[in-house]
PDB file of N, CA and C in Angstrom:
ATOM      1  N   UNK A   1      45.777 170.412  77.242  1.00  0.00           N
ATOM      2  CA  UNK A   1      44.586 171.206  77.541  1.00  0.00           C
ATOM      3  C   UNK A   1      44.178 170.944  78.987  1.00  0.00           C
ATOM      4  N   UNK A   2      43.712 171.508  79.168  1.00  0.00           N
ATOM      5  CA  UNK A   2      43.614 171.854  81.185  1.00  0.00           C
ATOM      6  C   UNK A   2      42.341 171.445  81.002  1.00  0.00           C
ATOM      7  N   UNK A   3      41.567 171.072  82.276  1.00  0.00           N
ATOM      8  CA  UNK A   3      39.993 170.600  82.659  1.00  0.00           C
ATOM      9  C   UNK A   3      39.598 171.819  82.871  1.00  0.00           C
ATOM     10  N   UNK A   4      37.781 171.563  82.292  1.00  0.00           N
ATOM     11  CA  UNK A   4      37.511 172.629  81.944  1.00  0.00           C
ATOM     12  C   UNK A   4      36.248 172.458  83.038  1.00  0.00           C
ATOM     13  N   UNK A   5      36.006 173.688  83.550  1.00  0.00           N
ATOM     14  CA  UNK A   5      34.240 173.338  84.267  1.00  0.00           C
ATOM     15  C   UNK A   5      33.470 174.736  83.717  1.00  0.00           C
ATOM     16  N   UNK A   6      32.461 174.613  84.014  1.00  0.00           N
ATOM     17  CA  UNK A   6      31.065 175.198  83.791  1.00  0.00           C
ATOM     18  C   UNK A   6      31.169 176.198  84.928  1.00  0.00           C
ATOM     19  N   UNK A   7      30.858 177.681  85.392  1.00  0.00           N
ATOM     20  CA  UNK A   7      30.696 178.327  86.150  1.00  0.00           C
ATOM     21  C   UNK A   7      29.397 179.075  86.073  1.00  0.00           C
ATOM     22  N   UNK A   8      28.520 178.607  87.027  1.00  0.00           N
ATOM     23  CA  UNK A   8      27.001 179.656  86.469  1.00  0.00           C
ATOM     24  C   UNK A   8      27.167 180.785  87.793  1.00  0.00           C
ATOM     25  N   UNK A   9      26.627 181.458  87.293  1.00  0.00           N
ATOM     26  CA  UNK A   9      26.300 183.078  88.471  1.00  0.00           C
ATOM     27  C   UNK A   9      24.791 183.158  88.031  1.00  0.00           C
ATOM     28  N   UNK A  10      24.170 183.490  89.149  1.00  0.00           N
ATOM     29  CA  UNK A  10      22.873 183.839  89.036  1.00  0.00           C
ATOM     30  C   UNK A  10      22.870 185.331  89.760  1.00  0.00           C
ATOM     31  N   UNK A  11      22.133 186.487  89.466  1.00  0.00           N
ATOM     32  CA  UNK A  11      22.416 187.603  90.098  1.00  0.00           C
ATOM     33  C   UNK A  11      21.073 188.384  90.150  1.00  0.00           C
ATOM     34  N   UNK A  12      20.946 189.467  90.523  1.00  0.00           N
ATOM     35  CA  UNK A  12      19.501 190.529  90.965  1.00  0.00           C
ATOM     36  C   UNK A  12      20.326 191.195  89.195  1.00  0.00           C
ATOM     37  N   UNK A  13      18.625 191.590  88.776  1.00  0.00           N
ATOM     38  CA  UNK A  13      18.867 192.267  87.334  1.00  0.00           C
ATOM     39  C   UNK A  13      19.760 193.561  87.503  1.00  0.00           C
ATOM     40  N   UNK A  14      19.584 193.939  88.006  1.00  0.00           N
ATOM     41  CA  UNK A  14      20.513 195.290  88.322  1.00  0.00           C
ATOM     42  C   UNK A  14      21.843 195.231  88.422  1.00  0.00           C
ATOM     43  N   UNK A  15      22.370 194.074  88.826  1.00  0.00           N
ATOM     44  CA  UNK A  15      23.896 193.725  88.627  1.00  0.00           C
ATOM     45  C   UNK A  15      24.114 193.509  87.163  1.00  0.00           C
ATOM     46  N   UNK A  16      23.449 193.285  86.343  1.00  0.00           N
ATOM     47  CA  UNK A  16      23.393 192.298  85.035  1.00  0.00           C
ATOM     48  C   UNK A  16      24.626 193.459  84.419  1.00  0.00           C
ATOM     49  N   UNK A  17      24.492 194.703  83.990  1.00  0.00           N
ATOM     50  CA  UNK A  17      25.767 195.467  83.361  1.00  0.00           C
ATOM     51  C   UNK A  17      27.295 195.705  84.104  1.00  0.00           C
ATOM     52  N   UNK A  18      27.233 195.619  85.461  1.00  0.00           N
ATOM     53  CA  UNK A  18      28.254 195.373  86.201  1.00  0.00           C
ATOM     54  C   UNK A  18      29.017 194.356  85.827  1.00  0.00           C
ATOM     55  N   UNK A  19      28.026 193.101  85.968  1.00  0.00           N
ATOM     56  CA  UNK A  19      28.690 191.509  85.739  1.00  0.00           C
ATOM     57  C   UNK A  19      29.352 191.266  83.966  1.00  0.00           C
ATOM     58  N   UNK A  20      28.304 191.717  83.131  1.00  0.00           N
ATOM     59  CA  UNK A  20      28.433 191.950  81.917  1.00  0.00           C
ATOM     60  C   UNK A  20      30.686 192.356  81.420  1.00  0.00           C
ATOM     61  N   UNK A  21      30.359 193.695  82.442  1.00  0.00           N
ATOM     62  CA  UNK A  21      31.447 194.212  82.300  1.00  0.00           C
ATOM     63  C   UNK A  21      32.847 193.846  82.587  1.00  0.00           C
ATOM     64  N   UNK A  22      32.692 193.047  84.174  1.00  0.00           N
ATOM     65  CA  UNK A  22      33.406 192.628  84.797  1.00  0.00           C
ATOM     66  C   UNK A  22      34.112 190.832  84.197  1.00  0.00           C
ATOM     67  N   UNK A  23      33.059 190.246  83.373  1.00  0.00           N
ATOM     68  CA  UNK A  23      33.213 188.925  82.713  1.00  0.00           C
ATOM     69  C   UNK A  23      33.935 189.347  81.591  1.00  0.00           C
ATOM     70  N   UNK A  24      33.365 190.513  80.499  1.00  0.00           N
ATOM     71  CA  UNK A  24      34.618 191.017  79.798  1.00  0.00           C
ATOM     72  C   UNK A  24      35.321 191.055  80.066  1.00  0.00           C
ATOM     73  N   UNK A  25      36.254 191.685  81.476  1.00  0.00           N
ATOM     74  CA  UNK A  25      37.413 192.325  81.192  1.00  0.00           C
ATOM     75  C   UNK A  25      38.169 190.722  81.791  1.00  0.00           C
ATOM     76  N   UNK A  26      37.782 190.107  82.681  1.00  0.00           N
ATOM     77  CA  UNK A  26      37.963 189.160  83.282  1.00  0.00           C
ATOM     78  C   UNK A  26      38.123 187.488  82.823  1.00  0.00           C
ATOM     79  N   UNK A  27      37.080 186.896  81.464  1.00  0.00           N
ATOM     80  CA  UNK A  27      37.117 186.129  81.342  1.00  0.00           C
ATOM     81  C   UNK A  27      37.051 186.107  79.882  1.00  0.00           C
ATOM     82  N   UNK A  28      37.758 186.164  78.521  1.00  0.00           N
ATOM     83  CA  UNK A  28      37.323 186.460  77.428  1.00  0.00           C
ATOM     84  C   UNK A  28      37.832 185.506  76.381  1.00  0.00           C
ATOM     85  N   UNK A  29      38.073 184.450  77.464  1.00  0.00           N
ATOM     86  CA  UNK A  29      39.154 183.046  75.901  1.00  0.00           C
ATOM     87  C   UNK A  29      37.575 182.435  75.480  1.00  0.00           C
ATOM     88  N   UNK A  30      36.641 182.277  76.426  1.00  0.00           N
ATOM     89  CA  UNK A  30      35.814 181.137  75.883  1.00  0.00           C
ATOM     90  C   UNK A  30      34.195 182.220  75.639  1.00  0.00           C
ATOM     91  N   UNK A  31      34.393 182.998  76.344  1.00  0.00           N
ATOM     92  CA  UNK A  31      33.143 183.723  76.162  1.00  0.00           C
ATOM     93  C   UNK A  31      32.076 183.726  77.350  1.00  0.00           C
ATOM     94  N   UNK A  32      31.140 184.001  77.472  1.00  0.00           N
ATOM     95  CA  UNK A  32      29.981 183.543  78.266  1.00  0.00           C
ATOM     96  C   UNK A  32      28.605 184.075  77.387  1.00  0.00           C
ATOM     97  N   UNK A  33      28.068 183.433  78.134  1.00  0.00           N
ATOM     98  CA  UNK A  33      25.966 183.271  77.655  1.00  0.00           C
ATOM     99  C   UNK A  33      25.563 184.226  79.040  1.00  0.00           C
ATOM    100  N   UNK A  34      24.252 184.643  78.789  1.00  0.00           N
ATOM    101  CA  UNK A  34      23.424 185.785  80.089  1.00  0.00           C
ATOM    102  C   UNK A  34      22.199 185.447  79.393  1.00  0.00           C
ATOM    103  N   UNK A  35      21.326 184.713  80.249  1.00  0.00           N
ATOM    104  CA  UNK A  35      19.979 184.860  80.422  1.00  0.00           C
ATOM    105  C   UNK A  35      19.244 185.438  81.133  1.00  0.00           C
ATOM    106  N   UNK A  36      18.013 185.711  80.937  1.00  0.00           N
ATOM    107  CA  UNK A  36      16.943 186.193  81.667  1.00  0.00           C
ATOM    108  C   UNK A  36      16.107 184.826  82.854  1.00  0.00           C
ATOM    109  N   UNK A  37      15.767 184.927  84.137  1.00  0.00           N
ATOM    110  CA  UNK A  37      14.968 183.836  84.766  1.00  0.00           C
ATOM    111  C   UNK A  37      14.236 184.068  85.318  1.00  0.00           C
ATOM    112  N   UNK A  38      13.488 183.159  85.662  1.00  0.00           N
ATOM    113  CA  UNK A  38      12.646 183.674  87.246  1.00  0.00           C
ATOM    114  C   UNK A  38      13.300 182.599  88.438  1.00  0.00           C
ATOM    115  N   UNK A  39      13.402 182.962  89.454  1.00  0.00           N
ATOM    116  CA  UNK A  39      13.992 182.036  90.772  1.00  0.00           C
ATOM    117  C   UNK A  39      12.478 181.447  91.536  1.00  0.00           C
ATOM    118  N   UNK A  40      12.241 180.565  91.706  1.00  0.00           N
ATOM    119  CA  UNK A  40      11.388 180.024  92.761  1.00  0.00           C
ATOM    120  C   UNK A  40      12.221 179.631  94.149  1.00  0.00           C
ATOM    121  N   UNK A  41      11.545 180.217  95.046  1.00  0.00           N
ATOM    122  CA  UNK A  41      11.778 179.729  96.766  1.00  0.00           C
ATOM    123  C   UNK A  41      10.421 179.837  98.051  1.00  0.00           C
ATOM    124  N   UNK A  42      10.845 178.927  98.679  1.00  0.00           N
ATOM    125  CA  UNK A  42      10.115 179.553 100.050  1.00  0.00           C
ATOM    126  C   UNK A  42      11.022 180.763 100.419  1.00  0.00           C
ATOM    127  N   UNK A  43      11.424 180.965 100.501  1.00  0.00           N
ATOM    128  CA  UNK A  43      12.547 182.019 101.302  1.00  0.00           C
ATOM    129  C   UNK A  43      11.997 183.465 100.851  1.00  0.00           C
ATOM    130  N   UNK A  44      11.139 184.116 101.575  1.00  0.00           N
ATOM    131  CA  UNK A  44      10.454 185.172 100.992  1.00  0.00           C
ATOM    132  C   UNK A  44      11.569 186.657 101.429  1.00  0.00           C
ATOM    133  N   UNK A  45      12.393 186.139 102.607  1.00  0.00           N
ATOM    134  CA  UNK A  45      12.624 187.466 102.915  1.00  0.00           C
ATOM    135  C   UNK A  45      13.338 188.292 102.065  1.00  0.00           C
ATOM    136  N   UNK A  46      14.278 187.912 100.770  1.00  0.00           N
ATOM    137  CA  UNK A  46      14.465 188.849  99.437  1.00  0.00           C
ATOM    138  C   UNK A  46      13.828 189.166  98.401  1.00  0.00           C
ATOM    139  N   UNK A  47      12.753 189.502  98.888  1.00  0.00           N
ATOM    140  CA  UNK A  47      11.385 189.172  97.669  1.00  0.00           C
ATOM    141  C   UNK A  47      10.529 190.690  98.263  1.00  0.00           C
ATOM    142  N   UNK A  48      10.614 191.312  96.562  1.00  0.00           N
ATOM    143  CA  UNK A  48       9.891 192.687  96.691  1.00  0.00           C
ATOM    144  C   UNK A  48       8.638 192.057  96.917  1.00  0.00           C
ATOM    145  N   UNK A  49       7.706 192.814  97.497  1.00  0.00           N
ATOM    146  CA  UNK A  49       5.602 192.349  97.645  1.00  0.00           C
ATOM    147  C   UNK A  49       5.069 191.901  96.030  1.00  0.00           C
ATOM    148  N   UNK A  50       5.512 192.922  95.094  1.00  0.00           N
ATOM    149  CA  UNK A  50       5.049 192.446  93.947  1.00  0.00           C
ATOM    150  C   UNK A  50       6.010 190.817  93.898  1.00  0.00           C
ATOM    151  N   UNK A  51       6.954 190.321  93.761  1.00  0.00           N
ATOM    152  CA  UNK A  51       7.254 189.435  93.832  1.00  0.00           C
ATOM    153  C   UNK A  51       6.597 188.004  94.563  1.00  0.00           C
ATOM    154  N   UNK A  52       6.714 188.472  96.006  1.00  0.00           N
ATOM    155  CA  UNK A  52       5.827 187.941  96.463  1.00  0.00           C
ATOM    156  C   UNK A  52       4.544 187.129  96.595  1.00  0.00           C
ATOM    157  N   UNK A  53       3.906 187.683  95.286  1.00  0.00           N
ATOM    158  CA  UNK A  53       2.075 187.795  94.613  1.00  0.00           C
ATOM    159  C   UNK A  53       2.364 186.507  93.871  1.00  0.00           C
ATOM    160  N   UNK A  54       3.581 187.428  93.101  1.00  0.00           N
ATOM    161  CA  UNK A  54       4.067 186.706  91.892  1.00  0.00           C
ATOM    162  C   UNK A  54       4.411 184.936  91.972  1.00  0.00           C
ATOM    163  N   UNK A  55       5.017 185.333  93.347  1.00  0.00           N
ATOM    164  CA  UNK A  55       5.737 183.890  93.175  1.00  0.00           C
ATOM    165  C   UNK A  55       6.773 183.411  92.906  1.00  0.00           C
ATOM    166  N   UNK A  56       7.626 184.575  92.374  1.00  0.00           N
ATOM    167  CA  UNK A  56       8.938 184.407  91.130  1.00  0.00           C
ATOM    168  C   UNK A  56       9.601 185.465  91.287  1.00  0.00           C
ATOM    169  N   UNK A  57      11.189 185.113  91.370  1.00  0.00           N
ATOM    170  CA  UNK A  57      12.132 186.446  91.798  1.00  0.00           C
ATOM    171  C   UNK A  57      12.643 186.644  89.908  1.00  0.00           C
ATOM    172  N   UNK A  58      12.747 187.582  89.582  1.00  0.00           N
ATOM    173  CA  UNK A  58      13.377 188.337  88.152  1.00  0.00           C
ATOM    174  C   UNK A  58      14.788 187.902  88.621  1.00  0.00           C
ATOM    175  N   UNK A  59      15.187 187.151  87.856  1.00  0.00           N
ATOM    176  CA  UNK A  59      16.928 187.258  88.168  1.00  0.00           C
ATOM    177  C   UNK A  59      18.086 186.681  86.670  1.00  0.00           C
ATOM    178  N   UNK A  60      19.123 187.160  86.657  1.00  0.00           N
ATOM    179  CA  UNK A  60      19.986 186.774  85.842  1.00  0.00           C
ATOM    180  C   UNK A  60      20.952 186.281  85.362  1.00  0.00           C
ATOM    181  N   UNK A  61      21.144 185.347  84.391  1.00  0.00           N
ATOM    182  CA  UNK A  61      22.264 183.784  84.287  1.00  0.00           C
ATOM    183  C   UNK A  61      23.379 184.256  83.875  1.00  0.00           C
ATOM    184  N   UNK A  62      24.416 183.823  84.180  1.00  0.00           N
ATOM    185  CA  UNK A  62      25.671 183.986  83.546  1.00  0.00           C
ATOM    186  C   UNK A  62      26.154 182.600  83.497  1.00  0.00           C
ATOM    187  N   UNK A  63      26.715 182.129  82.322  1.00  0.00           N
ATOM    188  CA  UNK A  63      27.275 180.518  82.036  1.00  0.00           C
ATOM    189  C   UNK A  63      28.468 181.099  81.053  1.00  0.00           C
ATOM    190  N   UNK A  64      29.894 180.285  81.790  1.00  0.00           N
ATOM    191  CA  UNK A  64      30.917 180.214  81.280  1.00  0.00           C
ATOM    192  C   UNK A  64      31.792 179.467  81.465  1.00  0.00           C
ATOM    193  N   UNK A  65      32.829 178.811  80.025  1.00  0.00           N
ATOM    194  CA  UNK A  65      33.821 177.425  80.614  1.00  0.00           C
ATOM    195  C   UNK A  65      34.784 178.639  80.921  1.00  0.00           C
ATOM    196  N   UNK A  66      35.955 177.876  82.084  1.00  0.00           N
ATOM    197  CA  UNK A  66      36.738 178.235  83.127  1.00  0.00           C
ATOM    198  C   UNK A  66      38.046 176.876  83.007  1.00  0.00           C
ATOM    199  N   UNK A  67      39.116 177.363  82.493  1.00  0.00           N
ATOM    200  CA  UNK A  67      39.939 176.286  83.185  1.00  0.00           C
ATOM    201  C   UNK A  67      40.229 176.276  84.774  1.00  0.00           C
ATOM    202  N   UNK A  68      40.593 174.733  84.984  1.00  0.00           N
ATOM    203  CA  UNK A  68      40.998 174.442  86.445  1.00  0.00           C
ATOM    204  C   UNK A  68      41.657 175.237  86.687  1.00  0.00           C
ATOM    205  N   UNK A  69      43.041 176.240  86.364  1.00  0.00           N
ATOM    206  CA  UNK A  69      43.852 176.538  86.779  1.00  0.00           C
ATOM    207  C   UNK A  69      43.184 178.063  86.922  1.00  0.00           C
ATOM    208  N   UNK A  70      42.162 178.440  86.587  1.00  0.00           N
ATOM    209  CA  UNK A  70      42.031 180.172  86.413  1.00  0.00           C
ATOM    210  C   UNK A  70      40.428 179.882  87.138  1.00  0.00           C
ATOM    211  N   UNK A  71      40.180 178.868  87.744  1.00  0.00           N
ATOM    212  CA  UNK A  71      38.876 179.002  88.249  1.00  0.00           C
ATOM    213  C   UNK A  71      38.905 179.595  89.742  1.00  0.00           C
ATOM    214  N   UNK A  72      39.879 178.907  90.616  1.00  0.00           N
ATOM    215  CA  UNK A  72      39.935 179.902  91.929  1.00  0.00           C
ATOM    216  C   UNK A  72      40.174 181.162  92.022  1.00  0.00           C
ATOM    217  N   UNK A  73      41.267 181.662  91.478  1.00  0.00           N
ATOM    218  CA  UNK A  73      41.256 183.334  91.102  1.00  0.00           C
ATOM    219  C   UNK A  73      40.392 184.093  90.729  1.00  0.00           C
ATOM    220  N   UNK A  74      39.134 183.321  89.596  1.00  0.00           N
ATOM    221  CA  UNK A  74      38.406 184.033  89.473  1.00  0.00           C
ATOM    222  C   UNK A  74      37.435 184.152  90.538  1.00  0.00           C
ATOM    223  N   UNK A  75      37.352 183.463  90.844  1.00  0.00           N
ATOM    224  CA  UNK A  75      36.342 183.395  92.149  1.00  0.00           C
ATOM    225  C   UNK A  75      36.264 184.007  93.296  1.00  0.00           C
ATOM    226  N   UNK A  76      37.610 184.312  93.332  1.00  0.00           N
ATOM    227  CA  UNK A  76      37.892 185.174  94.680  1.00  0.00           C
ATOM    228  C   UNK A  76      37.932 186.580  94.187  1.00  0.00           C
ATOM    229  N   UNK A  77      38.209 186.849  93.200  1.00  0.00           N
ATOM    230  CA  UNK A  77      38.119 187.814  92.567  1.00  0.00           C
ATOM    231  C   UNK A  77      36.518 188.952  92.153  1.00  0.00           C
ATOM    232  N   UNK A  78      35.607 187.862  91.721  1.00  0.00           N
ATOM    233  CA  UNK A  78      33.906 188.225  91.781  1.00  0.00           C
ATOM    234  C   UNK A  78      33.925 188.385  93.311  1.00  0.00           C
ATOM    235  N   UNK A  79      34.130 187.583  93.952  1.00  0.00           N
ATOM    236  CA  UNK A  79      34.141 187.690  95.584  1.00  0.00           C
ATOM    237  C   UNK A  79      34.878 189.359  96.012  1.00  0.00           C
ATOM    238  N   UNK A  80      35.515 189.474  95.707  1.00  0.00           N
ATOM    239  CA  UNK A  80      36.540 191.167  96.005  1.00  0.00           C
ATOM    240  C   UNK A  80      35.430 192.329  95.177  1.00  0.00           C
ATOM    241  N   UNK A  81      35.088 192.355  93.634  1.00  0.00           N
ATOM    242  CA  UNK A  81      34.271 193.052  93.218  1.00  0.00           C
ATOM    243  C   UNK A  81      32.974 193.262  93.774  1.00  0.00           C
ATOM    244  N   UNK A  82      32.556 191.894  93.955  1.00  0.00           N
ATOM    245  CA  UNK A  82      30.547 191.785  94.140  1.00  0.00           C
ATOM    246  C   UNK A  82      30.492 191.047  95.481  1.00  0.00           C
ATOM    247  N   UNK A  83      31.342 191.545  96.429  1.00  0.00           N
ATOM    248  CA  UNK A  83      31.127 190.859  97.889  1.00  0.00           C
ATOM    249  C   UNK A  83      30.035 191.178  98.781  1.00  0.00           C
ATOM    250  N   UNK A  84      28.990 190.415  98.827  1.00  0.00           N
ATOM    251  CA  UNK A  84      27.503 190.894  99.361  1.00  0.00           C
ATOM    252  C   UNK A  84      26.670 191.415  98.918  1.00  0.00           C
ATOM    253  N   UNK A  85      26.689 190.977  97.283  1.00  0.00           N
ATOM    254  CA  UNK A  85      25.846 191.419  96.482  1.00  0.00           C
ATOM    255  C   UNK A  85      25.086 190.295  95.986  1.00  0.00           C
ATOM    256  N   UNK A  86      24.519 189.360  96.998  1.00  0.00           N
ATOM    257  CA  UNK A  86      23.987 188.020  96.717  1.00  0.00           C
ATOM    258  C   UNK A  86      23.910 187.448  95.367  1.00  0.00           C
ATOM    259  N   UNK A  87      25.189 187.312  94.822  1.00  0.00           N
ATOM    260  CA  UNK A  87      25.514 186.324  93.772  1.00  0.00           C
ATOM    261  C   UNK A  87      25.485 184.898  93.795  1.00  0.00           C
ATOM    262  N   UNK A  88      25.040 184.122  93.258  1.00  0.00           N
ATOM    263  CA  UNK A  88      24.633 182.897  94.000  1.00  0.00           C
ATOM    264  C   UNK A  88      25.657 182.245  92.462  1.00  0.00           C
ATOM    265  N   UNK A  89      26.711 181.284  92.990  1.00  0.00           N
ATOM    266  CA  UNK A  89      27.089 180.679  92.024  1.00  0.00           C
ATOM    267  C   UNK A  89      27.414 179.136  91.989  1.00  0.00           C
ATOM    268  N   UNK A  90      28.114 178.438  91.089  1.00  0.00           N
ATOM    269  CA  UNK A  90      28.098 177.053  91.338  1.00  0.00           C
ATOM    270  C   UNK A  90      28.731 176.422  90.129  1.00  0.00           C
ATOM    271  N   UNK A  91      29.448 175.449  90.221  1.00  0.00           N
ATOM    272  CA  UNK A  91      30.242 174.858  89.373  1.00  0.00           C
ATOM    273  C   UNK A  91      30.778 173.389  88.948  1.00  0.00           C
ATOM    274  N   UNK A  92      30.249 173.050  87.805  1.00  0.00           N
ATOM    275  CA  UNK A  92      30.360 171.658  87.193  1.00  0.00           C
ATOM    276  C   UNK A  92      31.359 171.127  86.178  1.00  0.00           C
ATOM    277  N   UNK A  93      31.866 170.299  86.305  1.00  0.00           N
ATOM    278  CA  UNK A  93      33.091 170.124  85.223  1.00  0.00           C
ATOM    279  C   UNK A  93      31.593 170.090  83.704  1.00  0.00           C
ATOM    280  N   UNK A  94      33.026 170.024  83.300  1.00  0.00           N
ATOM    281  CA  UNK A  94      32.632 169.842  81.054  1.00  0.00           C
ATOM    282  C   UNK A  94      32.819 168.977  81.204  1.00  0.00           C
ATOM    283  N   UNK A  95      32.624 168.280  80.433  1.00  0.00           N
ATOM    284  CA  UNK A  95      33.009 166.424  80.171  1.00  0.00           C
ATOM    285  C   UNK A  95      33.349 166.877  78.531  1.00  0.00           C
ATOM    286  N   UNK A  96      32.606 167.440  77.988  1.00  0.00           N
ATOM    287  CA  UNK A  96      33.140 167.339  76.473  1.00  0.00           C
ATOM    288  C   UNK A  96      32.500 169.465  75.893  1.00  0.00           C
ATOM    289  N   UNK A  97      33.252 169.529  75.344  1.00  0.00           N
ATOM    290  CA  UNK A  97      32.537 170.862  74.500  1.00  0.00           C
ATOM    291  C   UNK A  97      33.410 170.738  73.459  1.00  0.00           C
ATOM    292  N   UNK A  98      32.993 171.403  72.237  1.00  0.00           N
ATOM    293  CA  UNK A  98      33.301 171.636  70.921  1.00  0.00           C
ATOM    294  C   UNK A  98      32.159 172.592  70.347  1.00  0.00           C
ATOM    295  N   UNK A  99      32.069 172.467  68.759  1.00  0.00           N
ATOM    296  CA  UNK A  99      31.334 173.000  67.855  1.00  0.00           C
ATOM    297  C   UNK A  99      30.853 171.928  66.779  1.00  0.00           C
ATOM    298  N   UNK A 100      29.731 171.864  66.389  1.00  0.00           N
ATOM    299  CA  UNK A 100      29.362 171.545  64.659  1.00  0.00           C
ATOM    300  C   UNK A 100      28.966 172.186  63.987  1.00  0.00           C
TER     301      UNK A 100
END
């Protein structure tokens, strides 16, 4: 069994059926999770005015295991589909996953 890591994507809601689609066709041995968030920053300049008020950017999770060997491809790959579509992502090994 190959090492496994964690891949999160965080994205603007409006990507959410794109990404949806693109993780189907793309990643489908282990599955993935999609949440709903809010982002906190100083960094106002991607921030609608209502946001702004708010305090809190609307944005959306994607979490999925990735073997070592299929994690760079994919990556460059979201990179070729969603290039400058401020996807913000990041990646942690598993140490253990299963089921009970």
């Amino acid at each position: 069994m190959s090492e496994l890591y964690q891949l999160t994507l965080v994205a603007d809601p409006g990507l959410e059926e794109p990404v949806v689609d693109w993780l189907l066709e793309h990643e489908p041995r282990y599955g993935f999770t999609s949440s709903h968030l809010f982002g906190h920053s100083r960094a106002l300049e991607n921030l609608s005015l209502a946001e702004q008020v708010a305090g809190r950017k609307h944005q959306v999770r994607f979490q999925l295991c990735v073997d070592q060997a299929r994690l760079d491809e994919l990556l460059a790959d979201l990179a070729r589909h969603f290039g400058g579509s401020g996807i913000r992502y990041w990646v942690v090994p598993v140490m253990r996953e299963g089921e009970v």
